[in-house]
C-alpha atoms as a PDB file:
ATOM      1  CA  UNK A   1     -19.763   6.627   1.838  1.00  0.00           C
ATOM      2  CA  UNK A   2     -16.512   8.428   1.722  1.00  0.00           C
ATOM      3  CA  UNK A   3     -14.973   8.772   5.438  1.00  0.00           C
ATOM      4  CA  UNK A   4     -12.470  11.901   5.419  1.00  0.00           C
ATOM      5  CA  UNK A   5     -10.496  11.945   8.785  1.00  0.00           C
ATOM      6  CA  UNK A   6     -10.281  15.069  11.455  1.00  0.00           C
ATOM      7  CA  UNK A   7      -7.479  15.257  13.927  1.00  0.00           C
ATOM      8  CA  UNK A   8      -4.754  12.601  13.663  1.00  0.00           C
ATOM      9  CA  UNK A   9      -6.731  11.593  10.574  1.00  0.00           C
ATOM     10  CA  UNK A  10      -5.893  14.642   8.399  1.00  0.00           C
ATOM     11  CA  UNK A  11      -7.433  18.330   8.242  1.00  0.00           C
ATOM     12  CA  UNK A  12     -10.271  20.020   7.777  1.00  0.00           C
ATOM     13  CA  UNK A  13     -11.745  17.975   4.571  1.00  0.00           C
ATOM     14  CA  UNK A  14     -13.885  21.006   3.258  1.00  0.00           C
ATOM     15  CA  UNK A  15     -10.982  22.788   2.191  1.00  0.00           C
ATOM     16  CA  UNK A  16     -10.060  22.555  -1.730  1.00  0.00           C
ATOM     17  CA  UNK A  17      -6.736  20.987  -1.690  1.00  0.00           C
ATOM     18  CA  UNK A  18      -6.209  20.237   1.604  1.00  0.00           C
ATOM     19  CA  UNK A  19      -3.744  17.085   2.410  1.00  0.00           C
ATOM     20  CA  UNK A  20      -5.671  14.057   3.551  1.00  0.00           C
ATOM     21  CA  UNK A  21      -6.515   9.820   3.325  1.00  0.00           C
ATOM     22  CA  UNK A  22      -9.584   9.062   2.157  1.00  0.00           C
ATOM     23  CA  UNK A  23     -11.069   6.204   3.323  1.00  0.00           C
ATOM     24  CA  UNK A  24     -14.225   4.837   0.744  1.00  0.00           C
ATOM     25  CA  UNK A  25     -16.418   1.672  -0.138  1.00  0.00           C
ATOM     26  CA  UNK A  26     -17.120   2.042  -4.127  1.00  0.00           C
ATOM     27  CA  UNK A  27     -18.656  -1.658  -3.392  1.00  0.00           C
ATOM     28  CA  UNK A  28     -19.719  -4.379  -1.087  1.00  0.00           C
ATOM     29  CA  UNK A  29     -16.465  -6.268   0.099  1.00  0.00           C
ATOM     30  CA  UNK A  30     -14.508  -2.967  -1.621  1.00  0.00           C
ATOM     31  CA  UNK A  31     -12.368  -0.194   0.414  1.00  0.00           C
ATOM     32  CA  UNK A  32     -10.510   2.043  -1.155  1.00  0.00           C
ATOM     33  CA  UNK A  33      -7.715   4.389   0.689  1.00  0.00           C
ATOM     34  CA  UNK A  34      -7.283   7.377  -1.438  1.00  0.00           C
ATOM     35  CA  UNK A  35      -3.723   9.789  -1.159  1.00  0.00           C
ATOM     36  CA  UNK A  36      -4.940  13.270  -1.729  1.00  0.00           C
ATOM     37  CA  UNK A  37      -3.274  16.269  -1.469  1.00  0.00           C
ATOM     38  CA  UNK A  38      -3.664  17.835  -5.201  1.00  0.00           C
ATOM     39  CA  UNK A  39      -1.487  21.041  -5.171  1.00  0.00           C
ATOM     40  CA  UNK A  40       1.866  19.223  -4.372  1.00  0.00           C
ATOM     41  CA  UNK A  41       1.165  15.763  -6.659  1.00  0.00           C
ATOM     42  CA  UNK A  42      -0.410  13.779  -3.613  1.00  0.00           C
ATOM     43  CA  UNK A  43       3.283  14.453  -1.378  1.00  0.00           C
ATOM     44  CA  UNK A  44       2.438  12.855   2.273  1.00  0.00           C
ATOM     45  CA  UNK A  45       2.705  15.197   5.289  1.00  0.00           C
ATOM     46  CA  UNK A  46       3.224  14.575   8.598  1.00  0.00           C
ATOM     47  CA  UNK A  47      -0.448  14.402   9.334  1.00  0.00           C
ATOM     48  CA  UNK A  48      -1.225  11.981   6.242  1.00  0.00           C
ATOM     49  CA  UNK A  49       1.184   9.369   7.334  1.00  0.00           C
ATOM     50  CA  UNK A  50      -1.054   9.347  11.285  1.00  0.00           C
ATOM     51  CA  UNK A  51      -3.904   9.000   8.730  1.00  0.00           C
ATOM     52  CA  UNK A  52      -2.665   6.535   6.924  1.00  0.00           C
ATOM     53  CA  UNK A  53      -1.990   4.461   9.798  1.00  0.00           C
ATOM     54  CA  UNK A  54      -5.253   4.830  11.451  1.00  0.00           C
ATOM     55  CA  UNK A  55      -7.214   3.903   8.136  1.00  0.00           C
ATOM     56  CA  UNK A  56      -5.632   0.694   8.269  1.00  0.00           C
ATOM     57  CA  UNK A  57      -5.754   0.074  11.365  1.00  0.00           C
ATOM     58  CA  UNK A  58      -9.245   0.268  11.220  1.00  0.00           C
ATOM     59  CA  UNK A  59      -9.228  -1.729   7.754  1.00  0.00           C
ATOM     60  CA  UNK A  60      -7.879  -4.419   9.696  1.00  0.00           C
ATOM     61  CA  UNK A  61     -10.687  -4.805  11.955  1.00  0.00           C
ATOM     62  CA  UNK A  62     -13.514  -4.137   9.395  1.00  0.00           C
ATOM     63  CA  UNK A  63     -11.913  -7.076   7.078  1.00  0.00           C
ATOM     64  CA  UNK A  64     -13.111  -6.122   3.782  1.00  0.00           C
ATOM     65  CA  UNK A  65     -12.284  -8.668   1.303  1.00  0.00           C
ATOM     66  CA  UNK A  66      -9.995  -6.629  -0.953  1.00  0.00           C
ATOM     67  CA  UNK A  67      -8.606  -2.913  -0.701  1.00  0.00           C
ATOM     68  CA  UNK A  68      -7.709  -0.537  -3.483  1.00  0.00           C
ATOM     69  CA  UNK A  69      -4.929   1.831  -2.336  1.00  0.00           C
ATOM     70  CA  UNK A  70      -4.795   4.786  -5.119  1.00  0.00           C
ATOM     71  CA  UNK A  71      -3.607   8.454  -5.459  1.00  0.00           C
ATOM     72  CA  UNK A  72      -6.150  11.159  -5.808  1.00  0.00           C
ATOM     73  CA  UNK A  73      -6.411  11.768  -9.767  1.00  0.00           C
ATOM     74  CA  UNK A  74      -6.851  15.482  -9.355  1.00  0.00           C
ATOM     75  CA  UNK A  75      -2.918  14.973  -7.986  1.00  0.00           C
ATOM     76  CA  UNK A  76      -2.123  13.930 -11.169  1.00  0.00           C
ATOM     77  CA  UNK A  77      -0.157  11.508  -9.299  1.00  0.00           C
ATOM     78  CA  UNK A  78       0.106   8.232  -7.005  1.00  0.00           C
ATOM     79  CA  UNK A  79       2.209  10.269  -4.645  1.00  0.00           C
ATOM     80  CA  UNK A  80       5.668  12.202  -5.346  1.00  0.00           C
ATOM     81  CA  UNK A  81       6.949  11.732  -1.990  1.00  0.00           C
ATOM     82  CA  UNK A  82       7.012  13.271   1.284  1.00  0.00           C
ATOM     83  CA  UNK A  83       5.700  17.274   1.291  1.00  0.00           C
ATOM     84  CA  UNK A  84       8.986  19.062   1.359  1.00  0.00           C
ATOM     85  CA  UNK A  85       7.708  22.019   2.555  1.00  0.00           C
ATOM     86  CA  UNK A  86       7.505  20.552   5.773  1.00  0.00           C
ATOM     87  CA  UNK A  87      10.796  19.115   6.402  1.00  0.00           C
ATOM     88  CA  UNK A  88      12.745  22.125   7.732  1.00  0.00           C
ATOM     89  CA  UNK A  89      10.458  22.015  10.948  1.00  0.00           C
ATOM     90  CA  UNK A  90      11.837  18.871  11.940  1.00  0.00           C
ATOM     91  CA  UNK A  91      14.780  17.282   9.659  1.00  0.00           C
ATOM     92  CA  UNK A  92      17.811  19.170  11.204  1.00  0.00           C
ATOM     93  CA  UNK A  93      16.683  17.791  14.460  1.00  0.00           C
ATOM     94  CA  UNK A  94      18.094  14.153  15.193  1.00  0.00           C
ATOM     95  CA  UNK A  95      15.493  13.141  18.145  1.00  0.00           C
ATOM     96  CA  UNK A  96      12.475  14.602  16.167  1.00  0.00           C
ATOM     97  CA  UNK A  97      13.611  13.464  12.646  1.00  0.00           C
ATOM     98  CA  UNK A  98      13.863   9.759  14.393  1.00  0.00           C
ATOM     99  CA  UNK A  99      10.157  10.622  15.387  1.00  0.00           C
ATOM    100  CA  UNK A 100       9.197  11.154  12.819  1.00  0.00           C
ATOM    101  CA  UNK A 101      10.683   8.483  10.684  1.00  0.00           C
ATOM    102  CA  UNK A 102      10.157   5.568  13.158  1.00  0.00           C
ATOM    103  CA  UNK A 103       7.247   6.660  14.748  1.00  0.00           C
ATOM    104  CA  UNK A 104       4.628   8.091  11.994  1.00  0.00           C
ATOM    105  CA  UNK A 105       6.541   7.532   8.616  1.00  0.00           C
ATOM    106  CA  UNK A 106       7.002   3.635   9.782  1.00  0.00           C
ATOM    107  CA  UNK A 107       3.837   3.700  11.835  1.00  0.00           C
ATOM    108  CA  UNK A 108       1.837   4.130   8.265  1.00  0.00           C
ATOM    109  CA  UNK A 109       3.731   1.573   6.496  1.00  0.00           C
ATOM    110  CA  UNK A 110       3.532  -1.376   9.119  1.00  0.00           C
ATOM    111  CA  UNK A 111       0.363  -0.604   9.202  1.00  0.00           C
ATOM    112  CA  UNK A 112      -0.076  -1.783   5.647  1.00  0.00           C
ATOM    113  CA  UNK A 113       1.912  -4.501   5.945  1.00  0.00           C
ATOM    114  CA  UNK A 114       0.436  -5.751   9.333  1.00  0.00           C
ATOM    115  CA  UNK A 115      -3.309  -5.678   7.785  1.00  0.00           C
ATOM    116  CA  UNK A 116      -4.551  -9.237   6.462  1.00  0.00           C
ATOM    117  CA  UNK A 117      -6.685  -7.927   3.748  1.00  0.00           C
ATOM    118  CA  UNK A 118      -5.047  -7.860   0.383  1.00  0.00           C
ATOM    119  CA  UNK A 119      -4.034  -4.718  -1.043  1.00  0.00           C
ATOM    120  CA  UNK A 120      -4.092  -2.888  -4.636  1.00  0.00           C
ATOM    121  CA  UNK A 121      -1.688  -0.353  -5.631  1.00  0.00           C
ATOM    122  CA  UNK A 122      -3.440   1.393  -8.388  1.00  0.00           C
ATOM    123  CA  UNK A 123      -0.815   3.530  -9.060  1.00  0.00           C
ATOM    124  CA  UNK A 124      -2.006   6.173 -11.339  1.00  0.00           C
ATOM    125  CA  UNK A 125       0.636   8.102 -12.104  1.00  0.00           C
ATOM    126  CA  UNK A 126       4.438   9.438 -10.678  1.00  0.00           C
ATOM    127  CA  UNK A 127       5.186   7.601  -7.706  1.00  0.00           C
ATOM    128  CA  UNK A 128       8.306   8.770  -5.679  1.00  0.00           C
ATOM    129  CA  UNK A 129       9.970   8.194  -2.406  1.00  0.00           C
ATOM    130  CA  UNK A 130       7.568   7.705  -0.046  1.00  0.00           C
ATOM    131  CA  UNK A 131       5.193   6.847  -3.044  1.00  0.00           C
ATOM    132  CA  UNK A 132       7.377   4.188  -3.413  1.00  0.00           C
ATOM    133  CA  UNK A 133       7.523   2.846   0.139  1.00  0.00           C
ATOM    134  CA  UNK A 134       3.798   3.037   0.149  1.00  0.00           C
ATOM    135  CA  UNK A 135       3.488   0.262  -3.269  1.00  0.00           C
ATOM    136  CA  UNK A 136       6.319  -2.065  -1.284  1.00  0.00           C
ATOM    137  CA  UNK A 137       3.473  -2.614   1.137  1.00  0.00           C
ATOM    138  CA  UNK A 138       0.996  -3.070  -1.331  1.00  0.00           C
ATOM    139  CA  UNK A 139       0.234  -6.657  -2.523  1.00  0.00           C
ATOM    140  CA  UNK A 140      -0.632  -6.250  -6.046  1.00  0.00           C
ATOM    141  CA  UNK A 141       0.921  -3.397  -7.419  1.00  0.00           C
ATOM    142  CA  UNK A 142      -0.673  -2.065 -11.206  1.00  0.00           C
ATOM    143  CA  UNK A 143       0.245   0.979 -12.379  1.00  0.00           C
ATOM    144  CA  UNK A 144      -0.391   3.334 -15.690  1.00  0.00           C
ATOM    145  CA  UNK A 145       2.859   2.458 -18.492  1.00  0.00           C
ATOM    146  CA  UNK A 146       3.547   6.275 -17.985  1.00  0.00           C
ATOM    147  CA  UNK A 147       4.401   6.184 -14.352  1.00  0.00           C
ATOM    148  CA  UNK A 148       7.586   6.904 -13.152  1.00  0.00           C
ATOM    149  CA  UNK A 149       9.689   5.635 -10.153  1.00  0.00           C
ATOM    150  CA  UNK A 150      12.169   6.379  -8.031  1.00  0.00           C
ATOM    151  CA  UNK A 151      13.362   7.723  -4.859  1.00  0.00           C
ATOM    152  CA  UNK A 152      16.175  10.587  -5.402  1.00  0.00           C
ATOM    153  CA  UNK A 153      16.487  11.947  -2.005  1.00  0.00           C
ATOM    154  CA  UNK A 154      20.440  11.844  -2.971  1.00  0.00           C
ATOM    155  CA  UNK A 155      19.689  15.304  -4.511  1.00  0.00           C
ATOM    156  CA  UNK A 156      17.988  16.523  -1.458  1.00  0.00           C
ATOM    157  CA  UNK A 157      21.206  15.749   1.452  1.00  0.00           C
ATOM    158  CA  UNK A 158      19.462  12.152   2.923  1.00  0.00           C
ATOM    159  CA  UNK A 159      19.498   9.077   3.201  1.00  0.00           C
ATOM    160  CA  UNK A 160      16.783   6.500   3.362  1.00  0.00           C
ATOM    161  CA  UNK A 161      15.490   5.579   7.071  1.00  0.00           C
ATOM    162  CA  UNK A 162      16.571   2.114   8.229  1.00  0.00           C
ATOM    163  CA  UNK A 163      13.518   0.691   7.828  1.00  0.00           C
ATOM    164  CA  UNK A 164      12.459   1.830   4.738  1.00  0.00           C
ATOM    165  CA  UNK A 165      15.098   0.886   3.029  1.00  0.00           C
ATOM    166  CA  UNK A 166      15.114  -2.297   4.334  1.00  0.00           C
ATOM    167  CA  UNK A 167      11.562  -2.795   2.560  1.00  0.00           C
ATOM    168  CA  UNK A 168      12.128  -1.069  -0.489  1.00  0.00           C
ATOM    169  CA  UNK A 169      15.441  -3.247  -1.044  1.00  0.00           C
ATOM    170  CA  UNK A 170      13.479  -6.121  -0.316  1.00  0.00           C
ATOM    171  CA  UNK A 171      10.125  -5.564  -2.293  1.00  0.00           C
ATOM    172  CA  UNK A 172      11.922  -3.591  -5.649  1.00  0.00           C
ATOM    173  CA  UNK A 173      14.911  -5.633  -5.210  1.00  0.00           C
ATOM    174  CA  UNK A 174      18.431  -4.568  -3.956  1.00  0.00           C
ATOM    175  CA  UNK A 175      19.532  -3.445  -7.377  1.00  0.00           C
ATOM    176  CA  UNK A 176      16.531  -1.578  -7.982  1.00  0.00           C
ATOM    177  CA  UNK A 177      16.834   0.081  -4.809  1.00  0.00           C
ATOM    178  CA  UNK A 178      20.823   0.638  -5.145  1.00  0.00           C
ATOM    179  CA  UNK A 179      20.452   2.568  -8.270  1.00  0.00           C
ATOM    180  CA  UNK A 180      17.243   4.610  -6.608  1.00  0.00           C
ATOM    181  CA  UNK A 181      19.065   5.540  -3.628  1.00  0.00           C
ATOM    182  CA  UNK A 182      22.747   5.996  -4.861  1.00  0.00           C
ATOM    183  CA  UNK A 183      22.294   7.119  -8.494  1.00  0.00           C
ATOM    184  CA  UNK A 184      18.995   8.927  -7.869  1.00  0.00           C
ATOM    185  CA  UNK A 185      17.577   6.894 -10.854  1.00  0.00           C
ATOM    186  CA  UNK A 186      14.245   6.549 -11.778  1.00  0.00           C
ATOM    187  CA  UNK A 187      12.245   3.800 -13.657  1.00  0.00           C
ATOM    188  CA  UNK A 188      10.067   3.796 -16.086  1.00  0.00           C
ATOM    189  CA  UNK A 189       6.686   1.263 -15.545  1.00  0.00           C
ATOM    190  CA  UNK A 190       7.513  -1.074 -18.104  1.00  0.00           C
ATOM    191  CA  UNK A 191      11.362  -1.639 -16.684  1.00  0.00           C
ATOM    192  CA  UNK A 192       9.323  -2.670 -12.868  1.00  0.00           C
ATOM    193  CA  UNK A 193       6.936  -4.956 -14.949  1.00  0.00           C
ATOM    194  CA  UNK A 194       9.926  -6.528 -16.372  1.00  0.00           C
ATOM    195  CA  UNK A 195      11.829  -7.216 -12.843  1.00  0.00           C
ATOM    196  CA  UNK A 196       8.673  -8.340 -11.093  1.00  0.00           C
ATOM    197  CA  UNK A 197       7.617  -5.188  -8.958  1.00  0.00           C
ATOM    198  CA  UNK A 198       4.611  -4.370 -10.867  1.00  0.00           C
ATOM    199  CA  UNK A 199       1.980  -7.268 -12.336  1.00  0.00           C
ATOM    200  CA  UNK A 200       0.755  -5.281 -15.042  1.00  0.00           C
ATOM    201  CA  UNK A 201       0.829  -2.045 -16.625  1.00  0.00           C
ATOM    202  CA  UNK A 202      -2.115  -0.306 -18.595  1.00  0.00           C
ATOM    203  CA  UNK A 203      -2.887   2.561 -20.861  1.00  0.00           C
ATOM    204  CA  UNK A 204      -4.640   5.147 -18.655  1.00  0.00           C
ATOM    205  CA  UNK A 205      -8.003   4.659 -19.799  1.00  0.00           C
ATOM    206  CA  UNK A 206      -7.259   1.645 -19.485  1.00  0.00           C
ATOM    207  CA  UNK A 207      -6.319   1.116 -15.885  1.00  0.00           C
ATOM    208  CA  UNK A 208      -9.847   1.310 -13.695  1.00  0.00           C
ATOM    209  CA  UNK A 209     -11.009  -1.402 -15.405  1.00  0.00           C
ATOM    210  CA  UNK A 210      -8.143  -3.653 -15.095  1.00  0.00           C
ATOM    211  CA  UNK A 211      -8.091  -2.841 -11.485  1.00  0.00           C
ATOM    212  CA  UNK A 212     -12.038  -3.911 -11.866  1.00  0.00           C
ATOM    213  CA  UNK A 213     -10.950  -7.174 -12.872  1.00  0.00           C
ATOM    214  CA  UNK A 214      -8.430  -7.589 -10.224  1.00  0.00           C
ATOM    215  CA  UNK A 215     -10.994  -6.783  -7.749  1.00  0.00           C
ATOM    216  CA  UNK A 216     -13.786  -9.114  -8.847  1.00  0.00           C
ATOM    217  CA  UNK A 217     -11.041 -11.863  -9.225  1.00  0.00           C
ATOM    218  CA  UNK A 218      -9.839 -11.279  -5.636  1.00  0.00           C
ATOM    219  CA  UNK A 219     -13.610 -11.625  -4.216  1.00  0.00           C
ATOM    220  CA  UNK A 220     -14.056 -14.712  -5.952  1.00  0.00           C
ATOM    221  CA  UNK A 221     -11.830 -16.580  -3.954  1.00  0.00           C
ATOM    222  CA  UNK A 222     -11.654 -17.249  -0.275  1.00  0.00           C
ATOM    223  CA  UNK A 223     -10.530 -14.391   2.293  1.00  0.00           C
ATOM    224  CA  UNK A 224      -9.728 -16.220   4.989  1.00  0.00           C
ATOM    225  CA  UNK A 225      -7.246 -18.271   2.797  1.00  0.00           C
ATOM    226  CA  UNK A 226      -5.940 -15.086   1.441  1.00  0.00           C
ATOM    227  CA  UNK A 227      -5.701 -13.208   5.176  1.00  0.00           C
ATOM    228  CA  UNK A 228      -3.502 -16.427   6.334  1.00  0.00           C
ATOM    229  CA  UNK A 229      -1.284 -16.321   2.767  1.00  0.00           C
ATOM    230  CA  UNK A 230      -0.650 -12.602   3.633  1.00  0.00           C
ATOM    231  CA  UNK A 231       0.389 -13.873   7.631  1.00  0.00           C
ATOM    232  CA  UNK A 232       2.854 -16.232   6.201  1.00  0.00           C
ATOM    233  CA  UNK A 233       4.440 -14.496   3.152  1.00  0.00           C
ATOM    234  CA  UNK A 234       5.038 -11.931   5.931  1.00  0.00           C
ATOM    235  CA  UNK A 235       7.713 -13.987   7.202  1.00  0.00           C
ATOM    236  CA  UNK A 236       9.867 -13.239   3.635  1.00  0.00           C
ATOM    237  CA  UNK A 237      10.218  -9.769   4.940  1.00  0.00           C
ATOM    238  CA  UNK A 238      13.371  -8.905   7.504  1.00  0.00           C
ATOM    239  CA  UNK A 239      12.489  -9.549  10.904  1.00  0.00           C
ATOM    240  CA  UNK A 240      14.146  -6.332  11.628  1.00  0.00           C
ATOM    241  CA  UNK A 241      10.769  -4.907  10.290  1.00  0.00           C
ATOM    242  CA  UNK A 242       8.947  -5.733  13.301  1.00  0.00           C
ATOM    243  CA  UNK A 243       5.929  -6.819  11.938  1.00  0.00           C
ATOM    244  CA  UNK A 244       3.308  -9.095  13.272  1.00  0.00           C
ATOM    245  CA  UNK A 245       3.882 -12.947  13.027  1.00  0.00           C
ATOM    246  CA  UNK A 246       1.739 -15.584  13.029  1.00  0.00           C
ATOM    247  CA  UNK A 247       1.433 -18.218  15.490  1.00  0.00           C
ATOM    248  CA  UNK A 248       2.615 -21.308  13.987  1.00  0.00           C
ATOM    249  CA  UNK A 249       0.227 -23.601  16.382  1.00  0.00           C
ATOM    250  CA  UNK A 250      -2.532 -22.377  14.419  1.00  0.00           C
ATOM    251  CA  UNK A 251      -0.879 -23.250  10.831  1.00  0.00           C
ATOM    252  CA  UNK A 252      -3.833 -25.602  10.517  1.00  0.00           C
ATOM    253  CA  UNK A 253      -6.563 -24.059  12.289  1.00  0.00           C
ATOM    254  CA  UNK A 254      -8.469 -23.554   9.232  1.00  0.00           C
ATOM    255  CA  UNK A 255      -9.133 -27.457   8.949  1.00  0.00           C
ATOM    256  CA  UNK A 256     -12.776 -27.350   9.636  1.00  0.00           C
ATOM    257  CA  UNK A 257     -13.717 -24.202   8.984  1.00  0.00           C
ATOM    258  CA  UNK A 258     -16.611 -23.078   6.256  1.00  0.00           C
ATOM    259  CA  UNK A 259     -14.330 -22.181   3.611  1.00  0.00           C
ATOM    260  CA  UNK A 260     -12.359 -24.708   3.672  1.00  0.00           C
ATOM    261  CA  UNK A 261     -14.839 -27.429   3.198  1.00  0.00           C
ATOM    262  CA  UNK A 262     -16.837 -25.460   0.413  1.00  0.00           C
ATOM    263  CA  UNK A 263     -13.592 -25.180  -2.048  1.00  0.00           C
ATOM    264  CA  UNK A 264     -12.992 -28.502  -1.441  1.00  0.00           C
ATOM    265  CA  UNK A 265     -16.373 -30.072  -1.450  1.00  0.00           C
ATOM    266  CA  UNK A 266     -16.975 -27.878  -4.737  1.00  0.00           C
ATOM    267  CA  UNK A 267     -13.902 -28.844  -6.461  1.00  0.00           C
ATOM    268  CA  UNK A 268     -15.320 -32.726  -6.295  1.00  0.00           C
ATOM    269  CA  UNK A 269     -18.624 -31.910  -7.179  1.00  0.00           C
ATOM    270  CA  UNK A 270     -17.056 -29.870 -10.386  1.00  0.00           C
ATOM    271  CA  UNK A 271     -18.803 -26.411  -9.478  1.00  0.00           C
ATOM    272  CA  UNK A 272     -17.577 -23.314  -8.834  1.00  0.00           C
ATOM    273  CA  UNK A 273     -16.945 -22.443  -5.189  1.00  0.00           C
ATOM    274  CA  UNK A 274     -19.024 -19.569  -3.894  1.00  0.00           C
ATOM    275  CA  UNK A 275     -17.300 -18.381  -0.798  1.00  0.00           C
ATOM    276  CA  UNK A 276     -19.586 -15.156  -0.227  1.00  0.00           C
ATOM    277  CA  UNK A 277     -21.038 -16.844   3.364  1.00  0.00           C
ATOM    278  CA  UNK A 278     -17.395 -17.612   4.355  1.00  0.00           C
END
């Protein structure tokens, strides 16, 4: 079932082209949050980012064990940014540029970073500015050796938003973000490999099948052990993020649970753990 979102969620899904988050279960356990808008290389609007946020908001309740986030391949892209066709209705503005920046820009990206389930980046192809602040919230990030990076809104008169930067500077790394930001550079896949950003990069062809494998590796192993990882590791991120935190009194709440006792109890008994009743 492929859910396309009305309203806040994105426009009228019959239309070819139109701009819009996909939200899709290729499998039991699966989701997979699709970028789409084709004619301008899967560029967010204003409306995608509300979409984005809602689709993992919802995510977050519905607890799938592992979600894909990828950019629609007719895009030819994982997304080149923010739609720049848009911006002169509310850039020059400072109170509606904030809006939009800390409100629906931010609201989209906390809202990956606040959901428990872990996260793909299947990055299939350029991935730019906000392309790039979208992968900093991924967990996993994989991407095709011929993708690009970068973030040269230098050229275009701006500055990263607060926040953003704060997250790309600490995901990428400072001096990956430095040269993005100040020299407008860009990065080949290989180069983010080597620094730590990505895990892996693949031929095209290539690249479904290793996310495949990621996939069936990640719901193999237990999900409430991964949601709690993804509480804690949450804490490495500047608390001038405002993200969710975890409660620290229930650090060890886990101690009698299901899943706990079968990896255990199956590690003894020299069998594999099967955590799909967990």
């Amino acid at each position: 079932m492929v859910v396309r979102a009305h309203g806040a969620w994105g426009c009228d899904p019959d239309a070819l082209g139109t701009p819009m988050i996909t939200l899709s279960t290729p499998q039991t356990g699966v989701a997979q949050v699709t970028i789409s808008n084709p004619s301008r290389m899967n560029a967010m609007t204003v409306a995608m980012w509300e979409a984005l946020a809602n689709v993992f908001e919802t995510l977050s309740v519905q607890s799938p064990r592992v979600i894909v986030l990828t950019g629609d391949p007719a895009g030819h892209a994982f997304c080149a940014g923010g739609d720049i066709q848009e911006y002169p209705d509310f850039r020059f503005d400072a109170e509606r540029l904030a809006h939009f920046h800390e409100v629906q820009v931010w609201g989209g990206l906390r809202a990956i970073l606040n959901c428990d389930v872990p996260v793909i980046a299947k990055i299939n192809g350029t991935c730019m500015g906000a392309g790039v602040e979208i992968a900093c919230c991924a967990d996993i990030r994989v991407s095709t050796q011929d993708a690009v990076f970068g973030a040269p809104i230098a050229k275009l008169g701006f500055p990263m938003a607060p926040k953003e930067a704060a997250l790309v500077g600490a995901v990428a790394g400072v001096s990956v973000a430095r040269n993005m930001l100040l020299q407008a550079a860009t990065y080949r896949a290989p180069a983010l490999q080597a620094s730590g950003f990505l895990a892996a990069t693949h031929d095209a062809d290539a690249l479904d099948e290793a996310v495949q494998a990621l996939i069936e590796r990640q719901c193999a192993l237990a999900p409430e052990a991964a949601r709690r990882n993804k509480q804690w590791l949450r804490e490495s991120l500047p608390a001038s993020l405002g993200l969710s935190r975890p409660s620290p009194e229930n650090a060890y709440g886990y101690a009698d649970s299901a899943e706990h006792r079968e990896g255990i109890e199956a590690f003894i008994a020299k069998r594999p753990a099967d955590f799909r009743g967990c």
